[in-house]
ModelCIF file with pLDDT and N, C-alpha, C, O atoms, coordinates in Angstrom:
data_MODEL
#
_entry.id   MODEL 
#
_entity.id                         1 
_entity.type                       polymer 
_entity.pdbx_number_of_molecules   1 
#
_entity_poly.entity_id                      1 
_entity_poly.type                           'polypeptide(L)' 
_entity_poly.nstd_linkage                   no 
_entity_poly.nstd_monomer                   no 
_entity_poly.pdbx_seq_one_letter_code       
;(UNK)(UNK)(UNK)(UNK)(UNK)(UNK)(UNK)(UNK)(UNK)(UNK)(UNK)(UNK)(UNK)(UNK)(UNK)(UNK)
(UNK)(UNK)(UNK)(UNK)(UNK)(UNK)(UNK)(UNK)(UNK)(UNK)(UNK)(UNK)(UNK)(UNK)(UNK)(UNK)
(UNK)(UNK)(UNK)(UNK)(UNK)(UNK)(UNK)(UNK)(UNK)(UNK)(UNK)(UNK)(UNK)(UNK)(UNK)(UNK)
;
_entity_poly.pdbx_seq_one_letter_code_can   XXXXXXXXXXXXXXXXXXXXXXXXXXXXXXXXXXXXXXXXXXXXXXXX 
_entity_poly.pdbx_strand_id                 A 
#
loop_
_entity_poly_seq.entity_id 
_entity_poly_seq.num 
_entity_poly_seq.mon_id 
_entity_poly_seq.hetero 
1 1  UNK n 
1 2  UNK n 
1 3  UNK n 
1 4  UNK n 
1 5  UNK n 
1 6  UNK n 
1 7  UNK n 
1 8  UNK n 
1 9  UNK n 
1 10 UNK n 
1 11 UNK n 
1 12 UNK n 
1 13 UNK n 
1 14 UNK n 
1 15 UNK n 
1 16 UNK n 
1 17 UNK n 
1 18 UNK n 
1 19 UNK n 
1 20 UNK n 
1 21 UNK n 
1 22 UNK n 
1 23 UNK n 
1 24 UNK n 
1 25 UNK n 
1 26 UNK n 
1 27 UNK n 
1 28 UNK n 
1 29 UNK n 
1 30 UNK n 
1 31 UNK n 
1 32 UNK n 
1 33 UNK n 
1 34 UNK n 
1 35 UNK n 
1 36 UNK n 
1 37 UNK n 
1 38 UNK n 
1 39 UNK n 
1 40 UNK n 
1 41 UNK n 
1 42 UNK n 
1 43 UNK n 
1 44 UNK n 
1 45 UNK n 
1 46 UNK n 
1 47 UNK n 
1 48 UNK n 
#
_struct_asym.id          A 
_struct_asym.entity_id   1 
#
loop_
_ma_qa_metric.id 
_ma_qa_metric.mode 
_ma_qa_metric.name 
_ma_qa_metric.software_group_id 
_ma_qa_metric.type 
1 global pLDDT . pLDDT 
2 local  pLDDT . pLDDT 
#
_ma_qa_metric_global.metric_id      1 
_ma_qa_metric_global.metric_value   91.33 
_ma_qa_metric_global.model_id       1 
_ma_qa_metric_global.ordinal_id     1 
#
loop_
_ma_qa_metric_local.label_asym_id 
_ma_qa_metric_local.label_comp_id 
_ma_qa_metric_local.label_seq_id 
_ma_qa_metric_local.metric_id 
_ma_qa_metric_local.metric_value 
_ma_qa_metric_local.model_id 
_ma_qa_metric_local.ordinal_id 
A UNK 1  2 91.00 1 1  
A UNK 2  2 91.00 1 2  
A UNK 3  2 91.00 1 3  
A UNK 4  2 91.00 1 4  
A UNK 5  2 92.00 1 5  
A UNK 6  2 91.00 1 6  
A UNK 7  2 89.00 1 7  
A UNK 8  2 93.00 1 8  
A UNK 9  2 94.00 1 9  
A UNK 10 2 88.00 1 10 
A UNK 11 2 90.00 1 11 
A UNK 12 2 94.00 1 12 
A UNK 13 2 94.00 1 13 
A UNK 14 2 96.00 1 14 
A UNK 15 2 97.00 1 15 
A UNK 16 2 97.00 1 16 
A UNK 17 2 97.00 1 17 
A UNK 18 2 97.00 1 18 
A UNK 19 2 97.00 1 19 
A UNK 20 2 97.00 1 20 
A UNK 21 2 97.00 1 21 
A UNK 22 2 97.00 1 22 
A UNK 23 2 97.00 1 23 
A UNK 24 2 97.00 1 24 
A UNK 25 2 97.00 1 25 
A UNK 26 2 95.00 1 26 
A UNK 27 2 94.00 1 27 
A UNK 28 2 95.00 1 28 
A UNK 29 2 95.00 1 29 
A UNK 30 2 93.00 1 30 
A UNK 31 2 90.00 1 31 
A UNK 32 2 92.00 1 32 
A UNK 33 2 91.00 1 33 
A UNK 34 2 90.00 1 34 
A UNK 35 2 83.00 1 35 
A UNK 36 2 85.00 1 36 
A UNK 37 2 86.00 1 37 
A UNK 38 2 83.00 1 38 
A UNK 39 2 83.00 1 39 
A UNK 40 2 88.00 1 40 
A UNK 41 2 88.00 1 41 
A UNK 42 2 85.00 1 42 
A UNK 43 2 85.00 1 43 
A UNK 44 2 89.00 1 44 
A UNK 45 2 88.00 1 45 
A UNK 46 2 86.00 1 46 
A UNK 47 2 83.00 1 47 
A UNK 48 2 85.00 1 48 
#
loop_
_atom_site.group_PDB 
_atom_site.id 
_atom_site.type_symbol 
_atom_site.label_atom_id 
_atom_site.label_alt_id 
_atom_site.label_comp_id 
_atom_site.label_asym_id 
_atom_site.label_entity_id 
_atom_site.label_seq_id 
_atom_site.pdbx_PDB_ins_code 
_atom_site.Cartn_x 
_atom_site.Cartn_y 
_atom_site.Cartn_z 
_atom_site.occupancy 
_atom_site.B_iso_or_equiv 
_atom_site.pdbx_formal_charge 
_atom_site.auth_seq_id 
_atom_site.auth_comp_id 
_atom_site.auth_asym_id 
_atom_site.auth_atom_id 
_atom_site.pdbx_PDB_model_num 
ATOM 1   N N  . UNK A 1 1  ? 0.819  -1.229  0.000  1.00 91.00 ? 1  UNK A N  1 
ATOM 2   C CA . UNK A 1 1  ? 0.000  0.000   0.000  1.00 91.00 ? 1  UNK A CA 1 
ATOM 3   C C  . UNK A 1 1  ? 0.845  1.268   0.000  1.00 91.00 ? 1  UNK A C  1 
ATOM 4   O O  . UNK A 1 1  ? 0.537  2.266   -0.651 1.00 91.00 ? 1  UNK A O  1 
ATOM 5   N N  . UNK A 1 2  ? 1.888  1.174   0.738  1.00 91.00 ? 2  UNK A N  1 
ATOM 6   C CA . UNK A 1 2  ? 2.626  2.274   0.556  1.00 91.00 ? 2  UNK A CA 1 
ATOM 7   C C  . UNK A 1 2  ? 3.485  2.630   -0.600 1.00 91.00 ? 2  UNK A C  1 
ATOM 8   O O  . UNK A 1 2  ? 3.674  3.817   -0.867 1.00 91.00 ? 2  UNK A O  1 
ATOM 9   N N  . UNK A 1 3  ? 3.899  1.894   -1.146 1.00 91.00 ? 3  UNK A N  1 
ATOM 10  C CA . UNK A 1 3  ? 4.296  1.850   -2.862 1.00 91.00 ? 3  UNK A CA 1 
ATOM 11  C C  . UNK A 1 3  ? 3.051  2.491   -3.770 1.00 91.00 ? 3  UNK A C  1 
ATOM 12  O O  . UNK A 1 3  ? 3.267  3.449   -4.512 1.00 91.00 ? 3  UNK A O  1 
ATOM 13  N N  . UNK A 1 4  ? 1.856  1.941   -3.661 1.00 91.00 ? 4  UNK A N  1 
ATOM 14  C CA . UNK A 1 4  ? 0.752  2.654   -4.461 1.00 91.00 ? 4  UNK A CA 1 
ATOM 15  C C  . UNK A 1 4  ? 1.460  3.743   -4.198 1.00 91.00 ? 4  UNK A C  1 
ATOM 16  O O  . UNK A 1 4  ? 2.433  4.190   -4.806 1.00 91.00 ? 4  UNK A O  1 
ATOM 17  N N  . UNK A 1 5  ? 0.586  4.385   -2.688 1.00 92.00 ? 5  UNK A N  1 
ATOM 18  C CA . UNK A 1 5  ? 0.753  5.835   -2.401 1.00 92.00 ? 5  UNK A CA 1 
ATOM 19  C C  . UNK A 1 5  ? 1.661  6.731   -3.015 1.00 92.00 ? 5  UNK A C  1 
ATOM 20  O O  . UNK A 1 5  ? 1.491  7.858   -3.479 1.00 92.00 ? 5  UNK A O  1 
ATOM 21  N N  . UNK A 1 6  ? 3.023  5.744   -2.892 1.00 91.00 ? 6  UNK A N  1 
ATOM 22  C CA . UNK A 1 6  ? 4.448  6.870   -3.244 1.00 91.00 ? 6  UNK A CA 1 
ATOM 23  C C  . UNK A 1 6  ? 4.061  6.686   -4.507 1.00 91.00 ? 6  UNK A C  1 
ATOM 24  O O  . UNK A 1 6  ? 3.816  7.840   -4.858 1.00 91.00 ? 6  UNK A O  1 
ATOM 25  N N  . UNK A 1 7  ? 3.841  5.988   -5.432 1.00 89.00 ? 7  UNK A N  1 
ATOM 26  C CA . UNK A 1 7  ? 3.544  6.339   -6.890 1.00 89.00 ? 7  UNK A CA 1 
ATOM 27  C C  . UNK A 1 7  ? 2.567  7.670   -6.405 1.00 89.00 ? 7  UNK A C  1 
ATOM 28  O O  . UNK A 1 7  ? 3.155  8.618   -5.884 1.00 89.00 ? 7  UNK A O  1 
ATOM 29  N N  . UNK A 1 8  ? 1.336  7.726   -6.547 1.00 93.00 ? 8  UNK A N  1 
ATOM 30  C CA . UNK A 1 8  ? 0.451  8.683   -6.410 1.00 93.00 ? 8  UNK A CA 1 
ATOM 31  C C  . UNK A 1 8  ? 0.616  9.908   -6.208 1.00 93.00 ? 8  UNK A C  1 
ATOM 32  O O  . UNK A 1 8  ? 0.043  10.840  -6.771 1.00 93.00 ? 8  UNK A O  1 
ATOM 33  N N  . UNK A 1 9  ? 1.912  9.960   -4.875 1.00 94.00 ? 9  UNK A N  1 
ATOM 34  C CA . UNK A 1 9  ? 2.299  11.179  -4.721 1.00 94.00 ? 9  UNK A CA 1 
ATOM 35  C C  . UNK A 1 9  ? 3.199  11.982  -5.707 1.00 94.00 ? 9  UNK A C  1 
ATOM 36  O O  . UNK A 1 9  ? 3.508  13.145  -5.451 1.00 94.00 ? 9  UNK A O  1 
ATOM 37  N N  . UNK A 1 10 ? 3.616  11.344  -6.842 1.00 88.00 ? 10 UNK A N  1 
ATOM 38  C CA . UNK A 1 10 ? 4.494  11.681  -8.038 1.00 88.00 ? 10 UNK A CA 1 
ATOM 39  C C  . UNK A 1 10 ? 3.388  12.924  -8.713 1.00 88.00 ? 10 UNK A C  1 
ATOM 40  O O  . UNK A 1 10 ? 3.500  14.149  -8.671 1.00 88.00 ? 10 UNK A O  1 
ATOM 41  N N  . UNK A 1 11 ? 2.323  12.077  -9.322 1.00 90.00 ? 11 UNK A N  1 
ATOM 42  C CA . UNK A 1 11 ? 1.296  13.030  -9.372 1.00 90.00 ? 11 UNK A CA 1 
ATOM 43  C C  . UNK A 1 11 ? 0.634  14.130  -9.094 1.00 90.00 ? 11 UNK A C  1 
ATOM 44  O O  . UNK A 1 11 ? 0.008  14.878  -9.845 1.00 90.00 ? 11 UNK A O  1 
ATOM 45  N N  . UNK A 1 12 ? 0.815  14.175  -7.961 1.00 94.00 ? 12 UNK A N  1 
ATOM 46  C CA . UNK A 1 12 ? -0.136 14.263  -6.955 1.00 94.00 ? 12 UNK A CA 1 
ATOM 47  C C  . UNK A 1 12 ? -0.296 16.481  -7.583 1.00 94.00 ? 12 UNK A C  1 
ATOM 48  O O  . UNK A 1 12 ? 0.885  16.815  -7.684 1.00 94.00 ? 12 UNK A O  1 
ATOM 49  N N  . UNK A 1 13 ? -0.902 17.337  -7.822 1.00 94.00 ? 13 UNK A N  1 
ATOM 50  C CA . UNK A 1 13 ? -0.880 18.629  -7.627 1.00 94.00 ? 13 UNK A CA 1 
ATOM 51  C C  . UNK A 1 13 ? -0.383 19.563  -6.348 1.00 94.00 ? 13 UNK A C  1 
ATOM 52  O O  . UNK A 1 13 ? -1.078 20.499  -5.951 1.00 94.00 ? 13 UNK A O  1 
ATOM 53  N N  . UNK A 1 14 ? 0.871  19.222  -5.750 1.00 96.00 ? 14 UNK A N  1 
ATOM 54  C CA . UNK A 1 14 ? 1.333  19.802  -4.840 1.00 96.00 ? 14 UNK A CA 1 
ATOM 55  C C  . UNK A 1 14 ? 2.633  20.673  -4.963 1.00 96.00 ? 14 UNK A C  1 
ATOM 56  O O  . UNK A 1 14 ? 3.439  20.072  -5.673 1.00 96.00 ? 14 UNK A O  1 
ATOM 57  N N  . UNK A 1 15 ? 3.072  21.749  -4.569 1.00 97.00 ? 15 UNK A N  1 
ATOM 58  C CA . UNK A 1 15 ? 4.110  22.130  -4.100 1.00 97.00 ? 15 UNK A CA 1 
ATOM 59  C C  . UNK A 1 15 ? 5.285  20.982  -3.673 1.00 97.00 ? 15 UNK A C  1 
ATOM 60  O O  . UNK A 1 15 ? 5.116  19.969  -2.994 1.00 97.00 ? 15 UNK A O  1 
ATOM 61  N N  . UNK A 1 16 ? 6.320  21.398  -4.195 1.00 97.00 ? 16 UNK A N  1 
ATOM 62  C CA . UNK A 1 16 ? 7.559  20.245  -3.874 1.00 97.00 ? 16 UNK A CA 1 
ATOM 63  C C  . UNK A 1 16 ? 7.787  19.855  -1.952 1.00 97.00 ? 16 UNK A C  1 
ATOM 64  O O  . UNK A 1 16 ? 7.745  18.891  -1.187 1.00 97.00 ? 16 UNK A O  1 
ATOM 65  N N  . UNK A 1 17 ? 8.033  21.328  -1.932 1.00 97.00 ? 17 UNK A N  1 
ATOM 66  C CA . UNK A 1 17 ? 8.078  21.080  -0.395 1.00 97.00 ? 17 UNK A CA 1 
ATOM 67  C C  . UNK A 1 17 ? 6.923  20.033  0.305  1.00 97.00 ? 17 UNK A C  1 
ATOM 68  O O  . UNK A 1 17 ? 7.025  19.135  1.140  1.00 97.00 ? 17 UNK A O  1 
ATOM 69  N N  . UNK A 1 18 ? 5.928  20.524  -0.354 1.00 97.00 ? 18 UNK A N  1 
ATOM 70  C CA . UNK A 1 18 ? 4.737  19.336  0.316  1.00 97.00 ? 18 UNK A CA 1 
ATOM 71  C C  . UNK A 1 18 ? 5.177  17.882  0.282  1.00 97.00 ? 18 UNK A C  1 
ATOM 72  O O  . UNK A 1 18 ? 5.633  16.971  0.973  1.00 97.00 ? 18 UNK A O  1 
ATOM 73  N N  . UNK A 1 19 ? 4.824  18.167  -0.772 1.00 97.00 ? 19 UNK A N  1 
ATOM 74  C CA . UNK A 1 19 ? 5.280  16.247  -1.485 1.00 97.00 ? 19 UNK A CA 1 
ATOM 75  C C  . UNK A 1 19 ? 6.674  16.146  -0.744 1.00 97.00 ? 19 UNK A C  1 
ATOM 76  O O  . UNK A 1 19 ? 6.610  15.170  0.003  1.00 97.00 ? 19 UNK A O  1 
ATOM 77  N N  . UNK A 1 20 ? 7.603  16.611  -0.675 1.00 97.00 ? 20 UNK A N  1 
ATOM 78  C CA . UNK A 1 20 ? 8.598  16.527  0.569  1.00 97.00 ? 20 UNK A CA 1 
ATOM 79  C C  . UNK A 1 20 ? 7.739  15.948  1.869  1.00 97.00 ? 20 UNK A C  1 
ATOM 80  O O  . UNK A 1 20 ? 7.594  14.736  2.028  1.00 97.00 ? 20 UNK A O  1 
ATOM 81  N N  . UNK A 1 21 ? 7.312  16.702  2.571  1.00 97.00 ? 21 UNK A N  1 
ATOM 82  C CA . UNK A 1 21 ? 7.115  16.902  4.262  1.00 97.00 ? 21 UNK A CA 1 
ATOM 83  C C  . UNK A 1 21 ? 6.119  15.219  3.972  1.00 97.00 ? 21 UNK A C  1 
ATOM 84  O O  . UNK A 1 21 ? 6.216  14.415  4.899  1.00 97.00 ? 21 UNK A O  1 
ATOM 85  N N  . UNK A 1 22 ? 5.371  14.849  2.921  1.00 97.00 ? 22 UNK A N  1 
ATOM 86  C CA . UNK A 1 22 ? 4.265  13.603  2.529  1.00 97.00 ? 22 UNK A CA 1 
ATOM 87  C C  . UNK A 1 22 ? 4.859  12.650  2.780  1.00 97.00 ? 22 UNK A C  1 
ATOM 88  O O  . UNK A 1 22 ? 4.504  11.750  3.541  1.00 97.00 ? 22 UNK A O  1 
ATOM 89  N N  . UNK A 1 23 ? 5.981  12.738  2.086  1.00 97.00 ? 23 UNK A N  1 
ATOM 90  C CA . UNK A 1 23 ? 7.068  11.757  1.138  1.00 97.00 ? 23 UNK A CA 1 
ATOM 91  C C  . UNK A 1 23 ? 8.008  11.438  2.740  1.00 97.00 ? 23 UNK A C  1 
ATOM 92  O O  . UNK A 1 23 ? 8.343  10.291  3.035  1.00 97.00 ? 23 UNK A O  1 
ATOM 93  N N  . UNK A 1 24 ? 8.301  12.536  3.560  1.00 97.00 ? 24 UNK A N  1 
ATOM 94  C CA . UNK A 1 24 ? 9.115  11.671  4.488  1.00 97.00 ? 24 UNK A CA 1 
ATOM 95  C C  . UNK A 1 24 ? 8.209  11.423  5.815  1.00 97.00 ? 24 UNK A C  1 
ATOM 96  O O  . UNK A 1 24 ? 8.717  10.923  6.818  1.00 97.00 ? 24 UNK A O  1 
ATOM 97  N N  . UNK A 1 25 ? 6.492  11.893  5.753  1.00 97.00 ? 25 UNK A N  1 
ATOM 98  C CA . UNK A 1 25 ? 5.923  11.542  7.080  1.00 97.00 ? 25 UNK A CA 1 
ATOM 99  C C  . UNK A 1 25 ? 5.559  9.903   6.899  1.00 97.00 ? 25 UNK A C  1 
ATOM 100 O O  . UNK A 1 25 ? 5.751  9.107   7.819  1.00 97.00 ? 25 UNK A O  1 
ATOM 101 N N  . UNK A 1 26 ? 4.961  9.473   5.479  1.00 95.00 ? 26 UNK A N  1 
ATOM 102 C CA . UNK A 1 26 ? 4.878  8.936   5.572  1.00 95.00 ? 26 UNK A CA 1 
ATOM 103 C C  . UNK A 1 26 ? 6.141  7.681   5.365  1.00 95.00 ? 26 UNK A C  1 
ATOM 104 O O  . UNK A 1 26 ? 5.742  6.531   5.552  1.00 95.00 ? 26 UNK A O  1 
ATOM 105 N N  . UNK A 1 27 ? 7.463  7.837   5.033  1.00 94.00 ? 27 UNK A N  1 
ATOM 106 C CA . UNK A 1 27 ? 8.515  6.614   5.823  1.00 94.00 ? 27 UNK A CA 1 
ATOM 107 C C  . UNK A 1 27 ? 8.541  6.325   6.664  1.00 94.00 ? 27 UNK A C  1 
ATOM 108 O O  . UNK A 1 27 ? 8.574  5.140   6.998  1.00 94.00 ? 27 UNK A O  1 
ATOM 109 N N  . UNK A 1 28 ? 8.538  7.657   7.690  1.00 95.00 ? 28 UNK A N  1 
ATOM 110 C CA . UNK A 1 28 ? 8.654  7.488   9.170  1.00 95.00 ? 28 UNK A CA 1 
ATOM 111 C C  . UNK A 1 28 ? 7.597  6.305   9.670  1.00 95.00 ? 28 UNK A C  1 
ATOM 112 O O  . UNK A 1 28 ? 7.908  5.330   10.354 1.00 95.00 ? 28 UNK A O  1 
ATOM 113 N N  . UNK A 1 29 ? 6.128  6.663   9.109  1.00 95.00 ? 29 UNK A N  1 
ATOM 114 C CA . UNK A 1 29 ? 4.719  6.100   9.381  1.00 95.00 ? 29 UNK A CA 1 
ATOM 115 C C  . UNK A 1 29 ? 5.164  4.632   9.364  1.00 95.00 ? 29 UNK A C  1 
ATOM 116 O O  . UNK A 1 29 ? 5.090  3.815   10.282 1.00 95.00 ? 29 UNK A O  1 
ATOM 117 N N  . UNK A 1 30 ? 5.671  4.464   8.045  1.00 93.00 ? 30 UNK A N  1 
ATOM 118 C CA . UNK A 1 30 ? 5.997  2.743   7.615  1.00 93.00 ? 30 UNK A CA 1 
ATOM 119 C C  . UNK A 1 30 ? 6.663  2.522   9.073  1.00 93.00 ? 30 UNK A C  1 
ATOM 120 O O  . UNK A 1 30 ? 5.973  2.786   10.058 1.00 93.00 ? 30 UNK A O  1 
ATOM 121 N N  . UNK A 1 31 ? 7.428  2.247   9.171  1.00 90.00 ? 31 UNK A N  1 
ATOM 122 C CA . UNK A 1 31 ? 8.811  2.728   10.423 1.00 90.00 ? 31 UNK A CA 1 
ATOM 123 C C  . UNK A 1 31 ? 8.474  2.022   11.473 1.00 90.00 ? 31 UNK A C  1 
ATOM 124 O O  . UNK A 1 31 ? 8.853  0.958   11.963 1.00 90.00 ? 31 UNK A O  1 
ATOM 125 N N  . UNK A 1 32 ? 7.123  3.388   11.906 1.00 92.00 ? 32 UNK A N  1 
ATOM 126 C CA . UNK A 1 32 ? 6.478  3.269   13.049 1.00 92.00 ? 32 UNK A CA 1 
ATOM 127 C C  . UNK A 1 32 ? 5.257  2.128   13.190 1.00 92.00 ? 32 UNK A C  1 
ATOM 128 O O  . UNK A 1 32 ? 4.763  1.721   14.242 1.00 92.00 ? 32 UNK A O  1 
ATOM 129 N N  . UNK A 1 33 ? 4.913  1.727   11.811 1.00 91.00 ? 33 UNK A N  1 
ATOM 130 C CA . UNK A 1 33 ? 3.781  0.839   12.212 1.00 91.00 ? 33 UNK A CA 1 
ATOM 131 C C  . UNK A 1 33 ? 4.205  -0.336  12.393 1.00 91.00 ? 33 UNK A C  1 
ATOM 132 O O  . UNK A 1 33 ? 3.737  -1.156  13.184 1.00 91.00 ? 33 UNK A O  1 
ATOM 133 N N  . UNK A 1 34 ? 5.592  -0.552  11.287 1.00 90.00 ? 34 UNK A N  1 
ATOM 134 C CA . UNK A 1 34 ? 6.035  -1.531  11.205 1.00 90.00 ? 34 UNK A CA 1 
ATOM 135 C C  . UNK A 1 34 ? 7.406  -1.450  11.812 1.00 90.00 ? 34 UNK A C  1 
ATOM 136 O O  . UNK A 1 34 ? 8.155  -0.688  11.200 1.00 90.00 ? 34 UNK A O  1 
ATOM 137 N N  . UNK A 1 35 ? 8.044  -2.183  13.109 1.00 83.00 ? 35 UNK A N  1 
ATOM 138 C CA . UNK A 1 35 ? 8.817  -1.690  13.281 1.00 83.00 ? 35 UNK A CA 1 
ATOM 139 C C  . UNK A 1 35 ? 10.281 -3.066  13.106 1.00 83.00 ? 35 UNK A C  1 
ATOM 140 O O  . UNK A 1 35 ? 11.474 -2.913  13.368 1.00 83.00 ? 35 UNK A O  1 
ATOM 141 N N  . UNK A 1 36 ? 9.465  -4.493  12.506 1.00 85.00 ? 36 UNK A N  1 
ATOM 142 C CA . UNK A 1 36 ? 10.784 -4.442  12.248 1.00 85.00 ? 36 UNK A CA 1 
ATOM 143 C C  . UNK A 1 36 ? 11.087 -4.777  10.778 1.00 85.00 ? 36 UNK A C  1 
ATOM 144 O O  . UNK A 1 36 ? 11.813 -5.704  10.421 1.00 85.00 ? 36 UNK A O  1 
ATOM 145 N N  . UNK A 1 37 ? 10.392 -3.838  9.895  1.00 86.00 ? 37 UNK A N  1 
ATOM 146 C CA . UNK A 1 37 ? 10.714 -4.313  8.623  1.00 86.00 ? 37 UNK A CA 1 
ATOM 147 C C  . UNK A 1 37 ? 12.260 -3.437  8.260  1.00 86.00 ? 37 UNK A C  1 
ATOM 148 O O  . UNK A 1 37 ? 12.804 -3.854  7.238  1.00 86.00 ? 37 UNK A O  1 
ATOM 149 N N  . UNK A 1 38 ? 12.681 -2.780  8.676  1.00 83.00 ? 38 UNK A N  1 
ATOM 150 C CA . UNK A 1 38 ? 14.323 -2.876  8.658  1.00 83.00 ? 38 UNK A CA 1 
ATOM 151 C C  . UNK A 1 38 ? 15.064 -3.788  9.286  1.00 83.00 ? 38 UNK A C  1 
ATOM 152 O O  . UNK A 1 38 ? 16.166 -4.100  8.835  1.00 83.00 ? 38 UNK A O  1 
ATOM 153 N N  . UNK A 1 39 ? 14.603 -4.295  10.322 1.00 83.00 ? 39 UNK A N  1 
ATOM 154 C CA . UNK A 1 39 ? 15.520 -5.342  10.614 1.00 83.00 ? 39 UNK A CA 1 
ATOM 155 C C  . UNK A 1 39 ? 15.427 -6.947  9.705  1.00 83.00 ? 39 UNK A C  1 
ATOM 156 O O  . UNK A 1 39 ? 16.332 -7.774  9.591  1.00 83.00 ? 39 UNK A O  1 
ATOM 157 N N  . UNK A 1 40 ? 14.126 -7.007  9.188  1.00 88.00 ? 40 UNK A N  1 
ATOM 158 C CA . UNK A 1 40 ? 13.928 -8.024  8.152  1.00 88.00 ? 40 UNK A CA 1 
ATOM 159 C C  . UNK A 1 40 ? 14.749 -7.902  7.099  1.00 88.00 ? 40 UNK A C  1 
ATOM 160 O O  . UNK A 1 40 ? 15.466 -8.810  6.679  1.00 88.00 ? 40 UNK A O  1 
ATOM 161 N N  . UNK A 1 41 ? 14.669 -6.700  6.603  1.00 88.00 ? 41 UNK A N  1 
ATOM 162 C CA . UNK A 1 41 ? 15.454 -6.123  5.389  1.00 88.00 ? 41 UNK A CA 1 
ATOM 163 C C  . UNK A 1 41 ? 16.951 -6.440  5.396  1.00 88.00 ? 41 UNK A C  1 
ATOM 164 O O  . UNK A 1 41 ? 17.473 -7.101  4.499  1.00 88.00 ? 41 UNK A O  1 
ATOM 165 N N  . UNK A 1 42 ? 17.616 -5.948  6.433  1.00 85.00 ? 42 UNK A N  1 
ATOM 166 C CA . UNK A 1 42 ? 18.718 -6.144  7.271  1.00 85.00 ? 42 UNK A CA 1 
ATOM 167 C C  . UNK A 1 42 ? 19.285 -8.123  6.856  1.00 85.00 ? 42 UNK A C  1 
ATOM 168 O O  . UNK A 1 42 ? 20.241 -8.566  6.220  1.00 85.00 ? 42 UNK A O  1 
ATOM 169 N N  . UNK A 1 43 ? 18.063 -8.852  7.641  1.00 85.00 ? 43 UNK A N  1 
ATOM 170 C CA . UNK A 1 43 ? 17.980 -10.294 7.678  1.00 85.00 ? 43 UNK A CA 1 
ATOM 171 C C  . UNK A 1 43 ? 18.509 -10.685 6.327  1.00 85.00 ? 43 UNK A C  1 
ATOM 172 O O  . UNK A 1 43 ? 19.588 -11.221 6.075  1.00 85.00 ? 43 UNK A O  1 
ATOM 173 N N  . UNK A 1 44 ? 17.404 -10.263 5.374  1.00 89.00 ? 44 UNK A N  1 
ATOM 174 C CA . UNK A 1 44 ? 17.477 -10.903 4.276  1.00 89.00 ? 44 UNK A CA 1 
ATOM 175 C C  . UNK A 1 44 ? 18.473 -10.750 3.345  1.00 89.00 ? 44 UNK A C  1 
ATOM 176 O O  . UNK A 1 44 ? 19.057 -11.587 2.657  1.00 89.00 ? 44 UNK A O  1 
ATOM 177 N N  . UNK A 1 45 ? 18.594 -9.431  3.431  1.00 88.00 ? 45 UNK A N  1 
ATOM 178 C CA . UNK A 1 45 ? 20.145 -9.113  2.531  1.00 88.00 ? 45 UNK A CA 1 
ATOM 179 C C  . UNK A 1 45 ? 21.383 -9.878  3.262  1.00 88.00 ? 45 UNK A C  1 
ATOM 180 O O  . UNK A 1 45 ? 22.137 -10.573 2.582  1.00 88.00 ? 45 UNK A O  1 
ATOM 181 N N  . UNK A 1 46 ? 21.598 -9.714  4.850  1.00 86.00 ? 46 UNK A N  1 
ATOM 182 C CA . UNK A 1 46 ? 22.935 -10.590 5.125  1.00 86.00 ? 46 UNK A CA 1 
ATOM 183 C C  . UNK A 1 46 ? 22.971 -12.069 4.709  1.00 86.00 ? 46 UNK A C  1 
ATOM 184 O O  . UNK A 1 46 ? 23.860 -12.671 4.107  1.00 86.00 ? 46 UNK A O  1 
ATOM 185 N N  . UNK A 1 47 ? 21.622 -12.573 5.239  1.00 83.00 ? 47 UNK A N  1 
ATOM 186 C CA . UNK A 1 47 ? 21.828 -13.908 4.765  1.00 83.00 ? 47 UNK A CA 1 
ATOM 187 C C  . UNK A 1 47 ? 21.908 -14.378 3.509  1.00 83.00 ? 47 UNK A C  1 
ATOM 188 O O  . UNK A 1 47 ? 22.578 -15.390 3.306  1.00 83.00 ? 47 UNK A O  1 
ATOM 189 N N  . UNK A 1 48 ? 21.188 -13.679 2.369  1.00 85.00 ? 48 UNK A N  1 
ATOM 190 C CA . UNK A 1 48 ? 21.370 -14.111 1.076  1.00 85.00 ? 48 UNK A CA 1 
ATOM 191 C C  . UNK A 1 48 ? 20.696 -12.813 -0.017 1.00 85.00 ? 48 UNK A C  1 
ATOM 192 O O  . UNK A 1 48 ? 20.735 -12.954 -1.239 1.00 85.00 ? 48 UNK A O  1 
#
């Protein structure tokens, strides 16, 4: 879902700065909901 979004926001009719402040609330969001998909990420790349 968040891949849609970031496509969308390419689009999107905003000011850069916006699509900025969008573009990094919602990483953080991922981050926060999910908190250990960096450490998965992390997982999967060391091991293979």
């Amino acid at each position: 879902p968040a891949m849609l979004q970031l496509h969308h926001l390419s689009g999107m009719k905003l000011p850069p700065e916006e699509k900025l402040r969008i573009h990094i609330s919602g990483m953080v969001m991922i981050y926060f909901q999910y908190p250990y998909i960096n450490r998965l990420m992390h997982q999967l790349l060391s091991d293979e």
